[in-house]
Protein backbone atom coordinates (compact mmCIF):
# COMPACT_ATOMS: atom_id res chain seq x y z
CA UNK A 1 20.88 -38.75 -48.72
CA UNK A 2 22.44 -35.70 -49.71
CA UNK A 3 23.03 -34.30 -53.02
CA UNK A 4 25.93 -37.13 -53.89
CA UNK A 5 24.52 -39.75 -51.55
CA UNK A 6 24.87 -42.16 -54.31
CA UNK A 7 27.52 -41.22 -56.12
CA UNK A 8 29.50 -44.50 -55.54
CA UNK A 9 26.73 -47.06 -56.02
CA UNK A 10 26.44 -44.73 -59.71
CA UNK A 11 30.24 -44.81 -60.22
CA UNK A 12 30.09 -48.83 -59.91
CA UNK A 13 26.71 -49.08 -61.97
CA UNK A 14 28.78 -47.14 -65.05
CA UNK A 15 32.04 -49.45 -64.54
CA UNK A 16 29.71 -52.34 -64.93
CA UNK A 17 27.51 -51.14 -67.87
CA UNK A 18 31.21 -50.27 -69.54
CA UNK A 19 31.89 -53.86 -69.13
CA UNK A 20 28.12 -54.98 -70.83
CA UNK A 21 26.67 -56.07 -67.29
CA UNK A 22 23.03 -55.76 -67.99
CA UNK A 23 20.88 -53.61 -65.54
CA UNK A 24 19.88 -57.29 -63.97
CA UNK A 25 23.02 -58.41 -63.08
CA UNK A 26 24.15 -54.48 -61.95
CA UNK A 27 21.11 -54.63 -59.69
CA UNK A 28 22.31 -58.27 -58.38
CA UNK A 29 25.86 -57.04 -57.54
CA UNK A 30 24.24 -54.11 -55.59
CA UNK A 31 21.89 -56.32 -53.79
CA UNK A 32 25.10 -58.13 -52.76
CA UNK A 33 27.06 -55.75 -51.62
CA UNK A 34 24.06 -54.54 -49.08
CA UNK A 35 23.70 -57.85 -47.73
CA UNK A 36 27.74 -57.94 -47.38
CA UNK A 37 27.63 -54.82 -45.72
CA UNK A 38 24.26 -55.36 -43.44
CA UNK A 39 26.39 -58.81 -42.41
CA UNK A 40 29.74 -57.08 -41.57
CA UNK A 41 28.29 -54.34 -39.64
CA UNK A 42 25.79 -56.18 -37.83
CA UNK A 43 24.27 -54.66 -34.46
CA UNK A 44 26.82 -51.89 -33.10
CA UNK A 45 27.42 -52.58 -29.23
CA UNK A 46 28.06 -49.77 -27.21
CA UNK A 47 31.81 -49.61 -27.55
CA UNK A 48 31.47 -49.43 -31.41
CA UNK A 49 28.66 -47.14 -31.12
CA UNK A 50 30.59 -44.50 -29.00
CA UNK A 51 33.64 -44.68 -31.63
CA UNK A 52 31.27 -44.63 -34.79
CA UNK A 53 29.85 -41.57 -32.88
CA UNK A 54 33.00 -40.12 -31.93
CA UNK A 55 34.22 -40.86 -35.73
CA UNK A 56 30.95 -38.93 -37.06
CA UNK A 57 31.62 -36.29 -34.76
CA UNK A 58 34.95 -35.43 -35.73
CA UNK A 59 34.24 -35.21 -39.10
CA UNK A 60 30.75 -34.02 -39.85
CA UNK A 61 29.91 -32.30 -36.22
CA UNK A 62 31.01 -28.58 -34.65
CA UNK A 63 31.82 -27.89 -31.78
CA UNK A 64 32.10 -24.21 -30.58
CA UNK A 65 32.32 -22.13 -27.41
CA UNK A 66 30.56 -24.34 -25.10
CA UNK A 67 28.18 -26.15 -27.73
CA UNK A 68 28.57 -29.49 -29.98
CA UNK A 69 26.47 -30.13 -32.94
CA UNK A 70 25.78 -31.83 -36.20
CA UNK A 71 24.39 -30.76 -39.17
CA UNK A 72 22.94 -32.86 -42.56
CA UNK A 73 20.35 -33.44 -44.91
CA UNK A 74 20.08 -37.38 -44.62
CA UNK A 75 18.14 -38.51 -41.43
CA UNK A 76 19.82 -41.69 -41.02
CA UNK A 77 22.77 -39.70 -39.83
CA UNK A 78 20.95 -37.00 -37.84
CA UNK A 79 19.15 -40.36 -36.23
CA UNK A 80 22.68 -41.89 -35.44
CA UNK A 81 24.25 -38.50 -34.01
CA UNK A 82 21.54 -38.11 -32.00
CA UNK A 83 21.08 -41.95 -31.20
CA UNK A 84 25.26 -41.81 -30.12
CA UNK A 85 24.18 -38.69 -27.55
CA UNK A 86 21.17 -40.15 -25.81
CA UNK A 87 23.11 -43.31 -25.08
CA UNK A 88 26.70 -42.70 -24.68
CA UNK A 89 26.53 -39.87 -22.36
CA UNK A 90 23.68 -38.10 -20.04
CA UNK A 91 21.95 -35.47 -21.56
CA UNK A 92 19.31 -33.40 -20.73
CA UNK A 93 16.84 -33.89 -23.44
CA UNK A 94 15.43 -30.13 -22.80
CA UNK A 95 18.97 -28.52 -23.67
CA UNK A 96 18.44 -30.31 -27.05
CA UNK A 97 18.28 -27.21 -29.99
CA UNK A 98 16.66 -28.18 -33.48
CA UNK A 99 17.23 -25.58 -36.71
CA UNK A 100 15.79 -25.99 -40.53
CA UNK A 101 17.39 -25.03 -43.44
CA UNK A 102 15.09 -24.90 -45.99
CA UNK A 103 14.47 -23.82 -49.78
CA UNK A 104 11.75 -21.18 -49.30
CA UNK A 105 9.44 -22.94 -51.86
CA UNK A 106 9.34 -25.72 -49.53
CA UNK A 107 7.00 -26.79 -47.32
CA UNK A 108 8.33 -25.71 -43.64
CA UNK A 109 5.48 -27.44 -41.71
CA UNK A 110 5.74 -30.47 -43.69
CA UNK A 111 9.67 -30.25 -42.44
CA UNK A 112 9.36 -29.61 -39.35
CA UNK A 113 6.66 -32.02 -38.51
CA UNK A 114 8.80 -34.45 -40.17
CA UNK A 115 11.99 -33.81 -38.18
CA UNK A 116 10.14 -33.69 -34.80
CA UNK A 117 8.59 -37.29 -35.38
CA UNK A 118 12.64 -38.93 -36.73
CA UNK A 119 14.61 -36.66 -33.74
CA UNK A 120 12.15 -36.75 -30.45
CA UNK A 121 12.41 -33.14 -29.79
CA UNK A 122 9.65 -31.05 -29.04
CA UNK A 123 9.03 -28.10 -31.86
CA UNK A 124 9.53 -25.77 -28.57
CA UNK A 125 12.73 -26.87 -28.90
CA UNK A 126 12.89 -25.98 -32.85
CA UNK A 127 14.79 -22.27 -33.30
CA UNK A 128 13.66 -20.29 -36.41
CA UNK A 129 14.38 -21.41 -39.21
CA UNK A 130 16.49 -20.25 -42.21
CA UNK A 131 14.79 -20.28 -45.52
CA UNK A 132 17.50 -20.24 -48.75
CA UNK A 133 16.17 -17.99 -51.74
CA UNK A 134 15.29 -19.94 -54.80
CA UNK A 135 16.84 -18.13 -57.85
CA UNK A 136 18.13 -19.36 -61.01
CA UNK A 137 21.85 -20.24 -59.54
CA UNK A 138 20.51 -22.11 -57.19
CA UNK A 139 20.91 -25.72 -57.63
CA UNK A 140 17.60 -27.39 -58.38
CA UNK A 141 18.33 -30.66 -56.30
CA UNK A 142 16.24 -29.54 -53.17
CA UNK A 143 16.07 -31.15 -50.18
CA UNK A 144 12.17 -31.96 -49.06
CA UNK A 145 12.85 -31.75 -45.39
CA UNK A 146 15.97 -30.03 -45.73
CA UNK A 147 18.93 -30.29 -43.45
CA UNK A 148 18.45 -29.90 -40.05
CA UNK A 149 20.93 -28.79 -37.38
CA UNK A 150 20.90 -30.48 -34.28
CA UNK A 151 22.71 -28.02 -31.21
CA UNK A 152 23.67 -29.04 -27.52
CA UNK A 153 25.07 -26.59 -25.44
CA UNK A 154 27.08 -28.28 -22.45
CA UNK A 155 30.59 -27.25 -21.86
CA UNK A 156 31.17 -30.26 -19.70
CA UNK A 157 29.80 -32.16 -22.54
CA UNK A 158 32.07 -30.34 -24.93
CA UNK A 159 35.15 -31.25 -22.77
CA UNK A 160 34.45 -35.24 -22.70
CA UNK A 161 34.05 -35.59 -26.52
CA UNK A 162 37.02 -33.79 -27.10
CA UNK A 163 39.17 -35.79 -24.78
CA UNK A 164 37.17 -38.93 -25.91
CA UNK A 165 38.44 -37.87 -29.80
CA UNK A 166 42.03 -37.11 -28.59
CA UNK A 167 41.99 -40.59 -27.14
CA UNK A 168 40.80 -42.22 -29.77
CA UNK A 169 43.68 -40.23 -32.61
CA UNK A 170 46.30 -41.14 -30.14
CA UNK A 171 45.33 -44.62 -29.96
CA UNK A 172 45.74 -44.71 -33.71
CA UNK A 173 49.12 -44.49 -34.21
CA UNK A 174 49.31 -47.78 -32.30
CA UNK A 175 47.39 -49.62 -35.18
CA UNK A 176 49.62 -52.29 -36.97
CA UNK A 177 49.98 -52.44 -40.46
């Protein structure tokens, strides 16, 4: 998660404590909501997973000159961008580009060996990495892997997710309601 990943799960925790739920029954209502959320979303088919791709894409990706990417500290989404890639369009796996952003009193093997083992590509594949100065106006909310930037280069590539997003904002004004 990054550094507000659970800002709204916090947000709801105070609104409840404000209203004298006890810790129990805050814990209960979270639990809840999960299991909700787990039951909505269920298993993404293809369809959904090229739109929840696309969605990601658009709004937490780049895309520049001939190259798309995708940048974050939380895995899970680094796992899903790269999950939406590998099975909604051909790729070839060696054009794949890996970068580390790290706190330099962090432990960059420990990183990188972790990122290798969540993404599937090959530390050959991993550029150098950039290692932030610590100093006293830095925040002190580090990252243990860090964030990791994720690069394919593939104008073609480039081209179909940008029509794909264009389809998908012009279907949007069709939406009822």
């Amino acid at each position: 998660m990054g550094n507000a990943g659970k800002v709204v799960e916090r947000e709801r925790a105070r609104a409840l404590r404000a209203q004298a739920w006890t810790l129990e029954e805050i814990a209960v209502d979270i639990a809840a909501a999960r299991t909700e959320a787990e039951e909505r979303i269920g298993t993404l088919t293809d369809r959904e997973l090229l739109l929840a791709g696309l969605t990601l894409s658009a709004g937490e990706g780049f895309k520049t000159g001939n190259v798309v990417g995708f940048a974050k500290t939380d895995p899970r989404l680094v796992d899903l961008y790269l999950t939406w890639l590998r099975r909604c369009f051909e790729i070839d796996e060696a054009r794949l580009r890996a970068r580390r952003y790290l706190h330099s009193d962090l432990d960059l093997e420990a990183a990188e060996t972790y990122w290798i083992g969540l993404t599937g590509i090959p530390r050959t594949q991993f550029t150098l990495p950039y290692r932030a100065a610590v100093g006293p106006k830095r925040g002190t909310r580090r990252h243990v892997h860090g964030c990791l930037t994720v690069r394919y280069s593939d104008v073609r590539l480039l081209r179909r997710i940008t029509a794909l997003n264009d389809a998908l904002l012009s279907c949007t004004a069709s939406i009822p309601g």
